[in-house]
Protein backbone atom coordinates (compact mmCIF):
# COMPACT_ATOMS: atom_id res chain seq x y z
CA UNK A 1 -32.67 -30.92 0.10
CA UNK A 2 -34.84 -27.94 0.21
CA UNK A 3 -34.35 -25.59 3.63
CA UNK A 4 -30.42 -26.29 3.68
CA UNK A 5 -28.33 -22.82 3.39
CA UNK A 6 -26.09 -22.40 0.85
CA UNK A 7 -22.77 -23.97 0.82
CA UNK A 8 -19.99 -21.92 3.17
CA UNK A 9 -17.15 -20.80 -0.03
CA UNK A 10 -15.06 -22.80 1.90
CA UNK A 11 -16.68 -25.70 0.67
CA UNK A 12 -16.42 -24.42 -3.19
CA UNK A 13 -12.79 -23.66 -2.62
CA UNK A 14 -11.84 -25.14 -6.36
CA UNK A 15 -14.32 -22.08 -7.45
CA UNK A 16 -12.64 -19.46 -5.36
CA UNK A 17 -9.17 -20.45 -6.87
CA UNK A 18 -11.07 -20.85 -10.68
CA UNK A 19 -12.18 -17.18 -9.91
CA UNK A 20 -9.23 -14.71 -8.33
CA UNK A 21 -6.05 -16.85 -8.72
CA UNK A 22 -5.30 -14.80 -12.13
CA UNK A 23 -5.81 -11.39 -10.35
CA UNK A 24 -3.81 -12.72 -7.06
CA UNK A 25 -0.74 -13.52 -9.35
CA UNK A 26 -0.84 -10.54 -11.04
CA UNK A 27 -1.09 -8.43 -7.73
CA UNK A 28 1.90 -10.36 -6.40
CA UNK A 29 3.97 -10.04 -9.84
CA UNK A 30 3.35 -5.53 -9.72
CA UNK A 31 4.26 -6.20 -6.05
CA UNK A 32 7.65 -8.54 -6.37
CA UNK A 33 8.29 -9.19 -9.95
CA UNK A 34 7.28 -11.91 -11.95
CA UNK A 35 9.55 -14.63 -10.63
CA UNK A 36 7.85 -14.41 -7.02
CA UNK A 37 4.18 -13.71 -8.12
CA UNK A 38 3.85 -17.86 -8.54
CA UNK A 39 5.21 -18.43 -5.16
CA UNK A 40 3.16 -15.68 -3.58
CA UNK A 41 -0.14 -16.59 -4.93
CA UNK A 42 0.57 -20.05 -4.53
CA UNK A 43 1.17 -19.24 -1.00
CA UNK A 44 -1.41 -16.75 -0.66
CA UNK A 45 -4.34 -19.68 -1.38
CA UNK A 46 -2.79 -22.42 0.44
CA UNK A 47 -3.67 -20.23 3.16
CA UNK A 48 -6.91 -19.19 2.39
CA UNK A 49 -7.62 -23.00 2.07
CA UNK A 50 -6.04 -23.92 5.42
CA UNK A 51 -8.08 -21.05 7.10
CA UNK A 52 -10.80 -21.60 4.87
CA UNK A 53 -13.14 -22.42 7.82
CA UNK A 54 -12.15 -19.60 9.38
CA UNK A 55 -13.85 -17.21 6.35
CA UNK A 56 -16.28 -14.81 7.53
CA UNK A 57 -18.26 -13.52 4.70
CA UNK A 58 -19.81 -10.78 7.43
CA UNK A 59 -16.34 -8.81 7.50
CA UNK A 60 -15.55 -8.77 3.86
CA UNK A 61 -15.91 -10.50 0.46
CA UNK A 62 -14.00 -13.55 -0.87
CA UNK A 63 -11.45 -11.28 -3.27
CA UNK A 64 -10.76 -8.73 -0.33
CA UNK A 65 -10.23 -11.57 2.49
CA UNK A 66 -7.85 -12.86 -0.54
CA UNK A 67 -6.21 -9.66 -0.93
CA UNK A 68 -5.51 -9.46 3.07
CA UNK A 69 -4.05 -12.73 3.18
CA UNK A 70 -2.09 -11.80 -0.16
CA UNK A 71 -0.35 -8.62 1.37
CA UNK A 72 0.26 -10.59 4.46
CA UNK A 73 2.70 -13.17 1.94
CA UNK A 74 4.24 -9.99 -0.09
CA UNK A 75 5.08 -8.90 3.86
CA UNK A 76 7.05 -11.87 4.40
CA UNK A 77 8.57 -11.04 0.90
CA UNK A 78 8.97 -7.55 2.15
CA UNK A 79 13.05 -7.86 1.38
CA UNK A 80 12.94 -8.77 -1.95
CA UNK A 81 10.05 -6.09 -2.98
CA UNK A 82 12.33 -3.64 -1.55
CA UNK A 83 15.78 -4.72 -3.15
CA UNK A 84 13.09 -4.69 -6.56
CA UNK A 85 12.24 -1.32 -6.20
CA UNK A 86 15.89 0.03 -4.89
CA UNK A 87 16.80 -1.76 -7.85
CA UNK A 88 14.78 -0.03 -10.07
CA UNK A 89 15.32 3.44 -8.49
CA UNK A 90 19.04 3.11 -9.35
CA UNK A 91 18.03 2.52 -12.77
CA UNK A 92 16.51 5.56 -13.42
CA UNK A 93 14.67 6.89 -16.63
CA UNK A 94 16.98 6.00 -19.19
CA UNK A 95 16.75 4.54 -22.43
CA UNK A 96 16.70 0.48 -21.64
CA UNK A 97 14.39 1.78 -18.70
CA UNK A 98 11.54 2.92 -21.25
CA UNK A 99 11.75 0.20 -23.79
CA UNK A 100 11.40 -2.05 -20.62
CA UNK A 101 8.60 0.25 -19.38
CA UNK A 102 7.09 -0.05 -22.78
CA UNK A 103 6.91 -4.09 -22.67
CA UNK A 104 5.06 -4.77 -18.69
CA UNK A 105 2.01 -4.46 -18.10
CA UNK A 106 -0.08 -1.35 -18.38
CA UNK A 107 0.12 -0.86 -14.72
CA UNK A 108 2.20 -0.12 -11.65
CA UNK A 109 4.80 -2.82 -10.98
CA UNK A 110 8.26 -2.95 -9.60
CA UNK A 111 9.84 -3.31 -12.56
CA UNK A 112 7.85 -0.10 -14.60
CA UNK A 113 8.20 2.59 -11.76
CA UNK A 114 10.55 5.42 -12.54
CA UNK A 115 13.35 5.44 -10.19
CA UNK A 116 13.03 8.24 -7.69
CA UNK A 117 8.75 6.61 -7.51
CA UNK A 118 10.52 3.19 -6.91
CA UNK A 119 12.93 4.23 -4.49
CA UNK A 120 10.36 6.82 -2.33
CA UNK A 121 7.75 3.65 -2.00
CA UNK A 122 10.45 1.65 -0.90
CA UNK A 123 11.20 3.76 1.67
CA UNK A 124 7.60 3.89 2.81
CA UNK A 125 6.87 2.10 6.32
CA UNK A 126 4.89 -1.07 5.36
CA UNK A 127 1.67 0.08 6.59
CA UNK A 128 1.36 2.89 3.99
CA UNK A 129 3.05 1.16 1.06
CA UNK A 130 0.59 -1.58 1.72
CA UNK A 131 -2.17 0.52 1.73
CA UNK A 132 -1.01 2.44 -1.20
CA UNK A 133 -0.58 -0.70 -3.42
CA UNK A 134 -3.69 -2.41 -2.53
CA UNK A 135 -5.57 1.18 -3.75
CA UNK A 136 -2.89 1.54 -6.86
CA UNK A 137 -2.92 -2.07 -7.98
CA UNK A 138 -5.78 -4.09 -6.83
CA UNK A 139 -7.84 -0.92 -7.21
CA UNK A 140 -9.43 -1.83 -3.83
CA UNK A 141 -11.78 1.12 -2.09
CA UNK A 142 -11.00 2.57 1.57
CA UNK A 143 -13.49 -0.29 3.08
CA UNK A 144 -11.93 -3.05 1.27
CA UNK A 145 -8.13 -2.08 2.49
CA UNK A 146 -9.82 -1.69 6.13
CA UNK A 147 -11.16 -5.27 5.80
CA UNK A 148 -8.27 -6.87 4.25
CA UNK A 149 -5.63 -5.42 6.67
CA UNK A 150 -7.67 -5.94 9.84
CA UNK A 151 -7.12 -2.01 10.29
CA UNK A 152 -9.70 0.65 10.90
CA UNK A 153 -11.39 2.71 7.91
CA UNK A 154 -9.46 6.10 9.32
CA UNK A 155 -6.14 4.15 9.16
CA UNK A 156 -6.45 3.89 5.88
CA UNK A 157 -7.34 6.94 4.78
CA UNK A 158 -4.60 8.45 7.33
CA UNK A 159 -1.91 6.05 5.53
CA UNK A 160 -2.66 6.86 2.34
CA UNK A 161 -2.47 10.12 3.15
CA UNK A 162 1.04 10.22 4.50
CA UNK A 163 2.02 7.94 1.98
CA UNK A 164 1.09 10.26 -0.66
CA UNK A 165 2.51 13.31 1.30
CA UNK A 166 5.74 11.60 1.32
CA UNK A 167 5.44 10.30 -2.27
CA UNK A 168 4.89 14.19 -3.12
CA UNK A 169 7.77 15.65 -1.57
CA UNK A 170 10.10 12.78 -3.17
CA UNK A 171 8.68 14.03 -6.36
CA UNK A 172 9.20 17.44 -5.82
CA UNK A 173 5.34 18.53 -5.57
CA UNK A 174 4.72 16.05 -8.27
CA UNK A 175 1.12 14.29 -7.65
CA UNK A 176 2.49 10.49 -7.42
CA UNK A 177 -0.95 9.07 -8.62
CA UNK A 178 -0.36 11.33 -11.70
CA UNK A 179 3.11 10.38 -11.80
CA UNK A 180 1.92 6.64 -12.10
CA UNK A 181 -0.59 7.14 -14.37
CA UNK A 182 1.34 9.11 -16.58
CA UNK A 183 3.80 6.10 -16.70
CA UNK A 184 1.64 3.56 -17.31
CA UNK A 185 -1.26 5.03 -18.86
C-alpha cells in the first residue's frame, strides 16, 4: 500500500533482537560476568518488547534506548557487579590474575580489571559508574548516555568527570582510561 509510513521497530521486534542482542550480552557479561550476561540481556529485551510501544525514535536510537533499559537490569544486579569487582580487587595483579587477564575479552570487564581499578569503580555511586561503563564499554558518546539514562547532557559530562577524578586519586594520579587501556589493549 503506497502512502503508509514505515513500520514502528516495535513491529520488527524479531529484527531489533537479530541486530543488538550479541552486543547487549556482551555489555552485560564486562558489567556482571559471564554467568549473568544471559539473564541480563534476556531481561533487558523482554522489556524492550513489553514497552515496545512505548519506543520513541525522537529521543534516541534503537541500540541507545536498548542500552538504557540494559543499565536499568545491571542496576537491579547492582549487588552482584559489586561483590564481582570487590572480588576482583582482592585479587590483585598477580600471576593467575594475568593469565586470566590474558584469556577475556580484549576489553574492560569485571573479571580483567586490576584490583585497586575494580575495587575504586565499585565504590563509585551508581550514577557515575553507570555513566562511566556505558562510555568505557558500549563506547556510547555524551548524547547517547543522556538519552539512555533519562539524565541531562551536563550530568553526564559532570559524572564522568567525578568518576574519573575519583578513579585518579585511587590510582595515585594514574589516568584510569589509560590504566584500562593499558590492560586490555
Amino acid at each position: 500500500m503506497t502512502g503508509d509510513p514505515p513500520p514502528h521497530p516495535a513491529e520488527r521486534f524479531d529484527e531489533v533482537f537479530d541486530a543488538y542482542f550479541v552486543e547487549i550480552h556482551r555489555y552485560a557479561a564486562k558489567r556482571l560476568g559471564p554467568d549473568a550476561a544471559g539473564d541480563v540481556a534476556a531481561q533487558t529485551f523482554l522489556e524492550a518488547f513489553r514497552q515496545r510501544r512505548r519506543y520513541d525514535p525522537e529521543r534516541a536510537g534503537v541500540r541507545t534506548w536498548l542500552y538504557g533499559i540494559a543499565t536499568k537490569v545491571v542496576g537491579r544486579h547492582q549487588r552482584a557487579e559489586t561483590r564481582a569487582l570487590r572480588a576482583r580487587a582482592r585479587l590483585g595483579p598477580g600471576r593467575g590474575a594475568e593469565e586470566h587477564t590474558e584469556r577475556v575479552d580484549a576489553r574492560v570487564s569485571a573479571q580483567g580489571l586490576r584490583g585497586e581499578l575494580a575495587g575504586a569503580i565499585a565504590a563509585l555511586p551508581r550514577g557515575q559508574r553507570d555513566v562511566l561503563l556505558l562510555v568505557a564499554l558500549a563506547d556510547l558518546s555524551h548524547d547517547e548516555v543522556a538519552a539512555a539514562l533519562g539524565i541531562s547532557y551536563g550530568t553526564v559530562g559532570s559524572r564522568l568527570s567525578r568518576a574519573r577524578t575519583t578513579l585518579r586519586r585511587a590510582l595515585g594520579g594514574t589516568n584510569p582510561m589509560l590504566t584500562l587501556e593499558e590492560q586490555h589493549g
